[in-house]
N, C-alpha and C. Protein backbone atom coordinates (compact mmCIF):
# COMPACT_ATOMS: atom_id res chain seq x y z
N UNK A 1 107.58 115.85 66.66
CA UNK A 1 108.12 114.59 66.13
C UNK A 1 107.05 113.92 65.26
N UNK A 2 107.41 113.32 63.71
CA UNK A 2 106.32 112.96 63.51
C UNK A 2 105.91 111.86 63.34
N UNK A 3 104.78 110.88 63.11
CA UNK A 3 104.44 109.44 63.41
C UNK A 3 105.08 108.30 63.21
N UNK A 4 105.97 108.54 61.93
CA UNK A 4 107.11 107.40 62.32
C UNK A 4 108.36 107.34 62.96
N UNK A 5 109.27 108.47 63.66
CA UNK A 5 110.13 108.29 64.32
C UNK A 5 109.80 107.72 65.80
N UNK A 6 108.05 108.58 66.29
CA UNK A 6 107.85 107.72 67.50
C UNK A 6 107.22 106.55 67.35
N UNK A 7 106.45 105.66 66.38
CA UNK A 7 106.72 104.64 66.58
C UNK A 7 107.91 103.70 66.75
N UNK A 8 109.16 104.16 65.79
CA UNK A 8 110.54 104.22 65.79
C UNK A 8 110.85 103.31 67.59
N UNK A 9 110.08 104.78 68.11
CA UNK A 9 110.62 104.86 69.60
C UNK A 9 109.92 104.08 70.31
N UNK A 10 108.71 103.69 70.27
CA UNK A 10 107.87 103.19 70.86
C UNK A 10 108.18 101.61 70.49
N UNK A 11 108.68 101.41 69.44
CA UNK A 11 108.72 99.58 69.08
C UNK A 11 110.10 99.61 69.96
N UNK A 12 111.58 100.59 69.90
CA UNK A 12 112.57 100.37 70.72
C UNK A 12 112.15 100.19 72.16
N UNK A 13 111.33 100.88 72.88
CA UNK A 13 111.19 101.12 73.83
C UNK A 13 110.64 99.52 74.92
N UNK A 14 109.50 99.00 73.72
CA UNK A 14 108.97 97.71 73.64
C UNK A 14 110.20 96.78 73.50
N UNK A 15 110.78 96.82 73.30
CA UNK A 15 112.10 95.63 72.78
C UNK A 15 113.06 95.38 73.96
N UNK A 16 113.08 96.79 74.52
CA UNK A 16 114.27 96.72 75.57
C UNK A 16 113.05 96.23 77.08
N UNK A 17 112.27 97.06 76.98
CA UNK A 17 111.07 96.49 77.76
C UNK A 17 111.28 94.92 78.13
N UNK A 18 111.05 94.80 76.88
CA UNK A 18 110.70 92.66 77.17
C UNK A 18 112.15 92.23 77.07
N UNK A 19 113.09 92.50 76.80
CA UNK A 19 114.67 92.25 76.73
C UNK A 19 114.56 92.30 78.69
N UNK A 20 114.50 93.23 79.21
CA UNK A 20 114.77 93.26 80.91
C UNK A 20 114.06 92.50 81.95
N UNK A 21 112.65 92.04 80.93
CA UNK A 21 111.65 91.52 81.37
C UNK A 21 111.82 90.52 81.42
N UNK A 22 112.36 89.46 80.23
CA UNK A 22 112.98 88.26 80.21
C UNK A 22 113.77 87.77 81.61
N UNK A 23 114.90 88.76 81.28
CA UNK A 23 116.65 88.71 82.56
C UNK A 23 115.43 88.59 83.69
N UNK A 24 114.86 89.19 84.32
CA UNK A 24 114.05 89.36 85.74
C UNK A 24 113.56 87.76 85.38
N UNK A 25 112.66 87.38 84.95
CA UNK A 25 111.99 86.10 84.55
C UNK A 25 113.14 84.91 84.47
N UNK A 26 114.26 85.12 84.22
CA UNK A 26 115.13 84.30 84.39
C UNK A 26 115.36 83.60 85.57
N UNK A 27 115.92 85.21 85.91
CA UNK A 27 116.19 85.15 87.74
C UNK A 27 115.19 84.53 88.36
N UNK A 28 113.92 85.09 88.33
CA UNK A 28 112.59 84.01 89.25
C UNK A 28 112.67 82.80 88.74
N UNK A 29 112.98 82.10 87.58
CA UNK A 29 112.75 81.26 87.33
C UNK A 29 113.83 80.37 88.47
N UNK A 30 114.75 80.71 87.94
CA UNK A 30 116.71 80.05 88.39
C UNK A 30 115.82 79.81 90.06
N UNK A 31 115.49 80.92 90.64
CA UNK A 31 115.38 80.80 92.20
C UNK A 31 114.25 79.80 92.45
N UNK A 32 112.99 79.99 92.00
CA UNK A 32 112.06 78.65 92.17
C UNK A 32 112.89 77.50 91.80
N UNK A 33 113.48 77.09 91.09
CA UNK A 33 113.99 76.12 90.73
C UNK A 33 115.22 75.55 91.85
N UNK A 34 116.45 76.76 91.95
CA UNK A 34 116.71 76.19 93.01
C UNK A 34 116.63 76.08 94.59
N UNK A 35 115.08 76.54 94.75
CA UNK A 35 114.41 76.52 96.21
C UNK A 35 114.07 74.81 96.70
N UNK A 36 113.72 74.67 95.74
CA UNK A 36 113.61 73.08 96.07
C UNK A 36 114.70 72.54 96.37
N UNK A 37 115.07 71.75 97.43
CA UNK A 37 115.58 71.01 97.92
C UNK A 37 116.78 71.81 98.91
N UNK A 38 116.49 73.10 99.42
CA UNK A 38 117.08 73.94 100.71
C UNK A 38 117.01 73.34 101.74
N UNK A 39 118.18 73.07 102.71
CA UNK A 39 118.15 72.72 104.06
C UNK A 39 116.82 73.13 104.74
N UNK A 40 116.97 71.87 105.85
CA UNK A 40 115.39 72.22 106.77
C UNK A 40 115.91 73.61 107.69
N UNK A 41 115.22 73.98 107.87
CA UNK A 41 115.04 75.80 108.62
C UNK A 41 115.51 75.17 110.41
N UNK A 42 116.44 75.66 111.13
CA UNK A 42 116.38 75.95 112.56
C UNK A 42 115.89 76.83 112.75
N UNK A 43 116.38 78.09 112.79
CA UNK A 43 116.10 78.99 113.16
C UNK A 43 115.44 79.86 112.61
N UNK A 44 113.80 80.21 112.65
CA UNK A 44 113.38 81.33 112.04
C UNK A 44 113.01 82.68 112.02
N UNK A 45 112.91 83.91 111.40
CA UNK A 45 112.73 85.06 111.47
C UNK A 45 111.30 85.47 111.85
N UNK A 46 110.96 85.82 113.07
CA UNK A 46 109.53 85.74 113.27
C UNK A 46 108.63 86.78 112.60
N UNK A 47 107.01 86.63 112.58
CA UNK A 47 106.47 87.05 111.79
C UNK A 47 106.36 88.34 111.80
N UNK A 48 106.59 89.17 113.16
CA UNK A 48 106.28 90.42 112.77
C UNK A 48 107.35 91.15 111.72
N UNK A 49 108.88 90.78 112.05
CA UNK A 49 109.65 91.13 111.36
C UNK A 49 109.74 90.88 110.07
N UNK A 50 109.07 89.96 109.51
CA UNK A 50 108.97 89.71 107.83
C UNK A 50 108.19 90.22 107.88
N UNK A 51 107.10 90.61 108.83
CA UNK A 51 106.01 91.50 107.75
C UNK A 51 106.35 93.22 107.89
N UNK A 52 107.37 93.78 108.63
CA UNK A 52 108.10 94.80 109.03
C UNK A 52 108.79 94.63 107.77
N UNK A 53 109.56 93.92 107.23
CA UNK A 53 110.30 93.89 106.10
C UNK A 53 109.52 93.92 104.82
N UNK A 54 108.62 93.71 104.80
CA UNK A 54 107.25 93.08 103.80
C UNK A 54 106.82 94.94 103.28
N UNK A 55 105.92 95.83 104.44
CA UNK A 55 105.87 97.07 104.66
C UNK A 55 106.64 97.77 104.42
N UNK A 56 107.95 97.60 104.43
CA UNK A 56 109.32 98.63 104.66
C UNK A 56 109.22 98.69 102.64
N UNK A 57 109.15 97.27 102.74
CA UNK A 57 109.67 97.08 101.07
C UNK A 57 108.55 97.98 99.35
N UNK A 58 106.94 97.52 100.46
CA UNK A 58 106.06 97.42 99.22
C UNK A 58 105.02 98.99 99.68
N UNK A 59 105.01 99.24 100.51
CA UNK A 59 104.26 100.43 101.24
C UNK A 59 105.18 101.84 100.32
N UNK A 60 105.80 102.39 100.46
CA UNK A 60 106.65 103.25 99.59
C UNK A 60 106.38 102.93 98.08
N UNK A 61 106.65 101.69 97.94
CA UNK A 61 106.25 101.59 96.08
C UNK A 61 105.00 102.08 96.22
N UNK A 62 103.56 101.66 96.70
CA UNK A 62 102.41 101.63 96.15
C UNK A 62 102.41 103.85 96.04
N UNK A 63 102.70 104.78 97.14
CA UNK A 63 102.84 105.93 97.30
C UNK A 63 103.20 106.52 96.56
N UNK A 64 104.77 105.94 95.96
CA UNK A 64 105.31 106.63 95.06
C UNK A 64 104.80 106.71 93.66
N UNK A 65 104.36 105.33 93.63
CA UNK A 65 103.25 105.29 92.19
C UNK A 65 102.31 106.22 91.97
N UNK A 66 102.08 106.31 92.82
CA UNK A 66 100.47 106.96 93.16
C UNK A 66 100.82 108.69 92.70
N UNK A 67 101.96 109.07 93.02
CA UNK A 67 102.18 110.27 92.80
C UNK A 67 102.35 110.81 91.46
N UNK A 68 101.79 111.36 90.90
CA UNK A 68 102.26 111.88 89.71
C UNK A 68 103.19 112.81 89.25
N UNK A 69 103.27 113.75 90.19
CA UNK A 69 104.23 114.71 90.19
C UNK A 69 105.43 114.35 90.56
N UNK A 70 105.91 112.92 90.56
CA UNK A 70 106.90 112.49 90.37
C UNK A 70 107.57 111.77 88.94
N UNK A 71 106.35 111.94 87.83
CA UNK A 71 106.67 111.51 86.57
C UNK A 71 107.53 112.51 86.01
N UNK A 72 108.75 112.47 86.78
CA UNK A 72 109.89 113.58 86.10
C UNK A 72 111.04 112.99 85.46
N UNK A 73 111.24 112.92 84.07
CA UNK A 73 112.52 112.43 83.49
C UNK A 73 114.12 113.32 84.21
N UNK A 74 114.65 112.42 84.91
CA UNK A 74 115.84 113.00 85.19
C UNK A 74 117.03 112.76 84.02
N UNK A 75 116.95 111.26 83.33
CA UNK A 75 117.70 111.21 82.49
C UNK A 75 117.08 111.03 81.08
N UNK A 76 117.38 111.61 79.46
CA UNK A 76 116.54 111.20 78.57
C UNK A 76 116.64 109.69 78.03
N UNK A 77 115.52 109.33 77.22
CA UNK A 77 115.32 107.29 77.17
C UNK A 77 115.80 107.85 75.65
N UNK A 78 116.99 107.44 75.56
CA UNK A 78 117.49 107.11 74.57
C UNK A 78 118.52 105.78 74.25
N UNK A 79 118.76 105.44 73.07
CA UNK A 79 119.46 104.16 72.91
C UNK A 79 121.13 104.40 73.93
N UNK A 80 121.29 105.36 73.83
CA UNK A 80 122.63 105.36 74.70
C UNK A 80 122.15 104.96 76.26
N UNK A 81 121.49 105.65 76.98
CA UNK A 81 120.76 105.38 78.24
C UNK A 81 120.55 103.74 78.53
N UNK A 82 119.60 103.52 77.32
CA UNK A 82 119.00 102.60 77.24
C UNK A 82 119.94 101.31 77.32
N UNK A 83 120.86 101.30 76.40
CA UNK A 83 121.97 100.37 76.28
C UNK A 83 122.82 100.35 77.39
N UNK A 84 122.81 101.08 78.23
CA UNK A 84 123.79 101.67 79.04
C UNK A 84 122.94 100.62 80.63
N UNK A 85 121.82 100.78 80.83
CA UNK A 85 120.58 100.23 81.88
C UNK A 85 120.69 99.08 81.51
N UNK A 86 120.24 98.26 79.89
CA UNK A 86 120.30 96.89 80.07
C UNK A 86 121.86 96.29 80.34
N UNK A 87 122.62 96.77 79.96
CA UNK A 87 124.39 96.14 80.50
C UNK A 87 124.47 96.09 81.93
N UNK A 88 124.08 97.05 82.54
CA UNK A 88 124.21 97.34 84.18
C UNK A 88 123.02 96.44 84.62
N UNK A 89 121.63 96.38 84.18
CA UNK A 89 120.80 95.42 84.35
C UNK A 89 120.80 93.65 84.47
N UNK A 90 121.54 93.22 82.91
CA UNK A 90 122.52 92.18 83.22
C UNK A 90 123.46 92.30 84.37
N UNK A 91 124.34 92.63 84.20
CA UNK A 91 125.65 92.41 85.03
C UNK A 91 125.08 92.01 86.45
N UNK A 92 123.81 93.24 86.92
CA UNK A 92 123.45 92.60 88.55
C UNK A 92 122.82 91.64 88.41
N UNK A 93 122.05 91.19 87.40
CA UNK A 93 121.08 89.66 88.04
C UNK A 93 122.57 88.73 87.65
N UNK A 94 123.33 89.05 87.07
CA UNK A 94 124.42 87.70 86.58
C UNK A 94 124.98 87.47 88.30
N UNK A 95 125.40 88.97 88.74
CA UNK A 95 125.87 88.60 89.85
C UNK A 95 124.88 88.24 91.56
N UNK A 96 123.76 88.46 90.89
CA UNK A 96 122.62 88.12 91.90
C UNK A 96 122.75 86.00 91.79
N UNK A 97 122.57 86.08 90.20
CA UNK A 97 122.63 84.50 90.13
C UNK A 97 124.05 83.56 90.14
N UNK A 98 124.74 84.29 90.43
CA UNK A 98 126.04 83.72 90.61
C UNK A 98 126.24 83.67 92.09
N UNK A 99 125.61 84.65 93.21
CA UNK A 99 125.70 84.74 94.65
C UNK A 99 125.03 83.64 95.16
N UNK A 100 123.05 83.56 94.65
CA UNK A 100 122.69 82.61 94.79
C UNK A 100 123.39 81.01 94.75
N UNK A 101 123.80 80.47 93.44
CA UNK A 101 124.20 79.57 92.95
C UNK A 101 125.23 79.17 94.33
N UNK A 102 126.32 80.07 94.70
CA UNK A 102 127.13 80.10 95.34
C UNK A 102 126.28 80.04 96.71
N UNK A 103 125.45 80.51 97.47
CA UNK A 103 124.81 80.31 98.70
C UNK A 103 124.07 78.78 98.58
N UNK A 104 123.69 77.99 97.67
CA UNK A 104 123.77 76.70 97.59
C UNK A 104 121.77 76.55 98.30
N UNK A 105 122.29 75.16 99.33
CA UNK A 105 120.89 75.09 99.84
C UNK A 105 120.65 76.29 101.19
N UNK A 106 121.91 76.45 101.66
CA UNK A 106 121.86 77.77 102.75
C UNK A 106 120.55 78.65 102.26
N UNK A 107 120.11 79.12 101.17
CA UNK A 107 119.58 79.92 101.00
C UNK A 107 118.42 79.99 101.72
N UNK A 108 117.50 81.17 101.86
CA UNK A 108 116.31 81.29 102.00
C UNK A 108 115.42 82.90 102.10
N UNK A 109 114.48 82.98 101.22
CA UNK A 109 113.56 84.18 101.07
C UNK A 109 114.24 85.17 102.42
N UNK A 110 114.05 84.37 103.46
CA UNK A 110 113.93 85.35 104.88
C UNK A 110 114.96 85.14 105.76
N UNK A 111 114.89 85.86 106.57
CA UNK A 111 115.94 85.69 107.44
C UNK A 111 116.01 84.65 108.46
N UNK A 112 116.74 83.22 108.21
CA UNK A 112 116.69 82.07 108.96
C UNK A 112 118.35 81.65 109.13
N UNK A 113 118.11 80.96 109.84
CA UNK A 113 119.45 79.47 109.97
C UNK A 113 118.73 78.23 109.57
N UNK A 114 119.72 77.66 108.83
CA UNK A 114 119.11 76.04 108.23
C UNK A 114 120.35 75.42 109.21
N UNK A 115 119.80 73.98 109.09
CA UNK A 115 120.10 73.15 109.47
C UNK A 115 121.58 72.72 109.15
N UNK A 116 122.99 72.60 109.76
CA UNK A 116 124.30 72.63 108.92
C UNK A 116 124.64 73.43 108.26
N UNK A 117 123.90 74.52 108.77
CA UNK A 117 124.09 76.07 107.89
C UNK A 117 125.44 76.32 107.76
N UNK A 118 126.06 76.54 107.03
CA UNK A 118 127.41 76.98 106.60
C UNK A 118 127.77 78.59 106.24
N UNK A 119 128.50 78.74 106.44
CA UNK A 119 129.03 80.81 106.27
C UNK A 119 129.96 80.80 105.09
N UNK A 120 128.97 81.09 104.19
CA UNK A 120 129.69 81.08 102.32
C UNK A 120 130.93 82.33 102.59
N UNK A 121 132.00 82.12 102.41
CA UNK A 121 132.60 83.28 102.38
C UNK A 121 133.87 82.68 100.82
N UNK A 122 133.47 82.42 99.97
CA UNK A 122 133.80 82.31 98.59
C UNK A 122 133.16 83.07 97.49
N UNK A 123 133.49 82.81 96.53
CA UNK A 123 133.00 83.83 95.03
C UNK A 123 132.55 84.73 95.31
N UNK A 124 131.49 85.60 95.11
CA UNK A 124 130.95 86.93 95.42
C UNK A 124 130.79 87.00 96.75
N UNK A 125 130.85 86.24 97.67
CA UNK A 125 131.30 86.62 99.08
C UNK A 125 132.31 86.76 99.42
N UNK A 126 133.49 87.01 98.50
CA UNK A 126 134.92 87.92 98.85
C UNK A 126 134.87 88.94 98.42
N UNK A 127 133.69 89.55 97.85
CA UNK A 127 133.66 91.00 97.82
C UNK A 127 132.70 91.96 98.75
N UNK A 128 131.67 91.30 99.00
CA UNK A 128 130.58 91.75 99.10
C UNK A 128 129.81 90.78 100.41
N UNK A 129 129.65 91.03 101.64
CA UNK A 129 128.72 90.10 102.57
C UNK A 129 127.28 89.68 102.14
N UNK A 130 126.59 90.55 101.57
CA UNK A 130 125.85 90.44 101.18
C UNK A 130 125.33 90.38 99.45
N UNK A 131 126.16 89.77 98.80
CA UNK A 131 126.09 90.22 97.09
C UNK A 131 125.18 89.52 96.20
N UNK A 132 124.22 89.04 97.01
CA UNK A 132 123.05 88.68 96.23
C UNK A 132 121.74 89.92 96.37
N UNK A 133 122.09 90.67 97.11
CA UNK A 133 121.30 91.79 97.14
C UNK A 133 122.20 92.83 96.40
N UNK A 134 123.22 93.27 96.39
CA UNK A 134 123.87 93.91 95.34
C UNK A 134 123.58 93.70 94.23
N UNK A 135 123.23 92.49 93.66
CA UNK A 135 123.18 92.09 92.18
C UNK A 135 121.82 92.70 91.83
N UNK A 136 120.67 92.43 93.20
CA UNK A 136 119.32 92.94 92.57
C UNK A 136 119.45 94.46 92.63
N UNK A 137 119.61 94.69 93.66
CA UNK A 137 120.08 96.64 93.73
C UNK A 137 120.73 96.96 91.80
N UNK A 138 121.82 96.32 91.75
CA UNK A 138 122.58 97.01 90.51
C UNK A 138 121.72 96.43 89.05
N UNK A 139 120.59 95.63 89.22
CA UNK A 139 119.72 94.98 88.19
C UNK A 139 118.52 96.01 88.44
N UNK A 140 118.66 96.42 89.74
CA UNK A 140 117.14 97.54 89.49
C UNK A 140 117.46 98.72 89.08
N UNK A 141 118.61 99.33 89.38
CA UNK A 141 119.45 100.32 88.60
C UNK A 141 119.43 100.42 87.29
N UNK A 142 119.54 99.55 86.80
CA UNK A 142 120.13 99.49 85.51
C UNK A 142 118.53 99.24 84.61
N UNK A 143 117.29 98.66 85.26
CA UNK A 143 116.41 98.71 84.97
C UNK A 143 115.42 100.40 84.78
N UNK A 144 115.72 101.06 86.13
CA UNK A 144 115.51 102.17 86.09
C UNK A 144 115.87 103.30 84.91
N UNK A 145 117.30 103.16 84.91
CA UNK A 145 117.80 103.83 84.09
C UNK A 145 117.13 103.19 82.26
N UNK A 146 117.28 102.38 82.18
CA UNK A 146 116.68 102.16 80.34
C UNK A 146 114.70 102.33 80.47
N UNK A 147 114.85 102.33 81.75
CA UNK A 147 112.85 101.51 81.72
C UNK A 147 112.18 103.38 82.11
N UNK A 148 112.73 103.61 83.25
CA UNK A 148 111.79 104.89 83.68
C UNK A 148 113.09 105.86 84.50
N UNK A 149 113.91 106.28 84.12
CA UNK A 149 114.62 107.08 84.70
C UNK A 149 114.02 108.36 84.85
N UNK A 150 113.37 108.43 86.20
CA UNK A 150 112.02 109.43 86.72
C UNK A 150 112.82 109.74 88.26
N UNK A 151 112.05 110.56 88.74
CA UNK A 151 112.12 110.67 89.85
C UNK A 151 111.31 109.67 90.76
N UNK A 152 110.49 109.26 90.23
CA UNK A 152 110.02 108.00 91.03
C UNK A 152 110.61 107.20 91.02
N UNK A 153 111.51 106.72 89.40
CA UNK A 153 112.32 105.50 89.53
C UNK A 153 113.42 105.84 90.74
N UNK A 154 114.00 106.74 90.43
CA UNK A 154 115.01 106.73 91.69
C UNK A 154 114.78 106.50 93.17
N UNK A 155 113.47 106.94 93.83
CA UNK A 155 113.09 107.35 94.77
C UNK A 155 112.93 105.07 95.32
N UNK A 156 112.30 104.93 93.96
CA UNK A 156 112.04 103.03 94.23
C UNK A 156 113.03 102.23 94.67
N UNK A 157 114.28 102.97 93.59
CA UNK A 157 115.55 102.48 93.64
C UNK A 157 116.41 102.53 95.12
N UNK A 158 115.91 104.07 95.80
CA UNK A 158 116.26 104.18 96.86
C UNK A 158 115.76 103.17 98.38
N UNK A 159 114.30 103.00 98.04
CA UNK A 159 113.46 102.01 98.95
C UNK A 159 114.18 100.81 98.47
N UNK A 160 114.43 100.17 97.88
CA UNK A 160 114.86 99.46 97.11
C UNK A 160 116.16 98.99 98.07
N UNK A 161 116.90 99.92 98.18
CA UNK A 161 118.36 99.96 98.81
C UNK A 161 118.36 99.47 100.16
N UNK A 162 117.45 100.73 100.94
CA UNK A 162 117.09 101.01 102.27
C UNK A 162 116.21 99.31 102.72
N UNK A 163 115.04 98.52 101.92
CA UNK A 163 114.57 97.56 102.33
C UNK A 163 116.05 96.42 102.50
N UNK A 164 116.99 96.45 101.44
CA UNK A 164 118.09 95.26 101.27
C UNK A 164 118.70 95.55 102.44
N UNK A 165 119.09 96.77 102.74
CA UNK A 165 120.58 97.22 103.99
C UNK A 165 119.72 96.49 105.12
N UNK A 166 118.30 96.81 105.30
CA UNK A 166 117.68 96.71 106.82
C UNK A 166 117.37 95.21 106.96
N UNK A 167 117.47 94.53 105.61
CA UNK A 167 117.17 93.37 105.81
C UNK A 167 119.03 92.44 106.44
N UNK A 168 119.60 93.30 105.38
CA UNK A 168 121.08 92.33 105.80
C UNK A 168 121.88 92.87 106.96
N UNK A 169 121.31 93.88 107.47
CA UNK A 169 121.35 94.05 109.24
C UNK A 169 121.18 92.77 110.15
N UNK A 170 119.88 92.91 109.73
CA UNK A 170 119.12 91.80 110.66
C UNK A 170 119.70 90.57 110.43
N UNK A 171 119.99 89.41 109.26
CA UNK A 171 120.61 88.88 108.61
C UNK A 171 121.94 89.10 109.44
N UNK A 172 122.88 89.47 109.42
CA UNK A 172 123.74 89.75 110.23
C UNK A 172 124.33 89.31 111.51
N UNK A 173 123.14 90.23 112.24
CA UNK A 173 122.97 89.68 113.73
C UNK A 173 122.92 88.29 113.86
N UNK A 174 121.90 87.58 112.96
CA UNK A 174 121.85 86.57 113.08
C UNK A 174 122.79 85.46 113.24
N UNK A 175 123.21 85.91 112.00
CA UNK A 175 124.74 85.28 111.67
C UNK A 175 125.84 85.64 112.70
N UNK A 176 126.17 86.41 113.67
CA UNK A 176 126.61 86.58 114.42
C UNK A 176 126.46 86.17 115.52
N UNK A 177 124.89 85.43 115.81
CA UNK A 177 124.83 84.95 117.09
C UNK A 177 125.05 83.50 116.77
N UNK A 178 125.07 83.02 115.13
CA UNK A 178 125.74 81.61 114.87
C UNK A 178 126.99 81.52 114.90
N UNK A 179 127.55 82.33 114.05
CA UNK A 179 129.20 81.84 114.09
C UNK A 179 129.84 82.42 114.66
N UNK A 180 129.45 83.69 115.27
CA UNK A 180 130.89 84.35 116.36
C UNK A 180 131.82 85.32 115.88
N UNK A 181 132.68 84.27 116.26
CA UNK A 181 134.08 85.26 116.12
C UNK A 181 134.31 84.89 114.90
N UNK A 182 134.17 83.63 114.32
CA UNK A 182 134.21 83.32 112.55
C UNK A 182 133.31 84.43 111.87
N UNK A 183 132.32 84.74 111.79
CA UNK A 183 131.50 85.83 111.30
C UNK A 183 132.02 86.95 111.29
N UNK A 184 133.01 87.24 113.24
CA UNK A 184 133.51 88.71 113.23
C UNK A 184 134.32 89.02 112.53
N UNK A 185 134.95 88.11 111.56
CA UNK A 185 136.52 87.95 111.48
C UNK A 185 136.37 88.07 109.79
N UNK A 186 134.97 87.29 109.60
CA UNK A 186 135.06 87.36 107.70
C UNK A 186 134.09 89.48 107.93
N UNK A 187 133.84 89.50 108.78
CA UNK A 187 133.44 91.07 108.64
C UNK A 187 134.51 91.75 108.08
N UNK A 188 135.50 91.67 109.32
CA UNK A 188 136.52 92.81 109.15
C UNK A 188 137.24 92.59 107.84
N UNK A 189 137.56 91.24 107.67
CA UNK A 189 138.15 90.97 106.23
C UNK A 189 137.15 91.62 104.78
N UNK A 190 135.77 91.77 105.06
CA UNK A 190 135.47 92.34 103.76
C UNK A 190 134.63 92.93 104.36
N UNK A 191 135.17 94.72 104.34
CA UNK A 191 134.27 95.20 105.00
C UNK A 191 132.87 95.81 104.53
N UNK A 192 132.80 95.58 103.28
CA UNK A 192 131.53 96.05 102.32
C UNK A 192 130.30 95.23 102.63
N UNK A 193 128.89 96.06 103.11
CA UNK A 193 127.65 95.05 103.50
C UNK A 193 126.91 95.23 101.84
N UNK A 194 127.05 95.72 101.10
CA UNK A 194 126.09 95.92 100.04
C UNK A 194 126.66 96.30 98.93
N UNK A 195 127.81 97.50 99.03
CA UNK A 195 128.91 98.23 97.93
C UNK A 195 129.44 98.57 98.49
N UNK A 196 130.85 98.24 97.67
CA UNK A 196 131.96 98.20 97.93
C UNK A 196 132.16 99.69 98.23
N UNK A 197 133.14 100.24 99.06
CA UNK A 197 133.50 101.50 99.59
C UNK A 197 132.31 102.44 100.07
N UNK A 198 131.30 101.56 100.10
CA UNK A 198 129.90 102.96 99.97
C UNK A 198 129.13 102.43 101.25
N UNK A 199 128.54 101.39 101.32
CA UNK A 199 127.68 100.75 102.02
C UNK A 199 128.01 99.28 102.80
């Protein structure tokens, strides 16, 4: 290939780069912003288990990095790919920030009960129990695919999955030892914890 088609590739590559980089920067932004002013905490998730969740999440990334023989293109980075990752990339933080928005002051990083805690079962919680982790799952997807569609990306994507499910387990329980039979009841009504028909 010769020096100007891959710069060609290299300025695209840069564009979609900071295009995904932005959407992510959004999202942190939207969430600091609306962290302030969250119900006071009852009930909290004790420390070993956030840091069990902490490990589960970031221990696998640092490994998989580390490996090189996982720098394997499974899919090629082309504008079709590429275009294809930032649409799917959008779509999950839209629906990550639309779950949020919708979980209100309920929210929180970890696994707690607030104070007048309420059981959102509106907007993206009639599809999905958990669809603020769907949105980041289908935003890291879609990141993978335009950014590094490798075998490492997938393998991240997979930790990725496995940290959200084990977290909205736990999450769960919780919620089950608050609301009961109201909790049991919005279960059975939507039975998807993460994706729809899958998970």
């Amino acid at each position: 290939m010769t020096p100007a088609p891959l710069a060609l590739l290299a300025f695209k590559y840069s564009a979609v780069s900071h295009l995904i980089g932005a959407m992510w920067d959004i999202l942190v932004v939207y969430w600091v912003i609306l962290a302030f002013g969250n119900k006071r905490t009852k009930v909290r998730q004790g420390r070993l288990s956030r840091l069990a969740y902490v490990i589960l999440l970031f221990l696998p990334v640092y490994f998989v990095i580390s490996a090189k023989s996982l720098h394997i293109l499974l899919f090629p980075i082309n504008a079709l790919t590429q275009s294809i990752g930032v649409l799917i990339c959008a779509a999950g933080l839209a629906f990550a920030i639309w779950s949020r928005h919708t979980l209100g002051r309920n929210w929180s990083g970890f696994v707690v009960i607030k104070q007048d805690h309420e059981l959102i079962q509106s907007g993206p919680y009639e599809f999905v129990r958990n669809p603020l982790y769907s949105g980041l799952i289908l935003g890291m997807a879609g990141t993978v695919l335009a950014l590094f569609p490798t075998a490492e990306g997938l393998i991240l994507l997979l930790v990725w999955i496995i940290a959200f499910y084990v977290k909205s387990r736990h999450e769960e329980r919780v919620l089950v030892q608050e609301f009961g039979e109201q909790y049991a009841a919005y279960k059975q009504r939507v039975p998807a914890a993460l994706i729809p028909f899958v998970l």
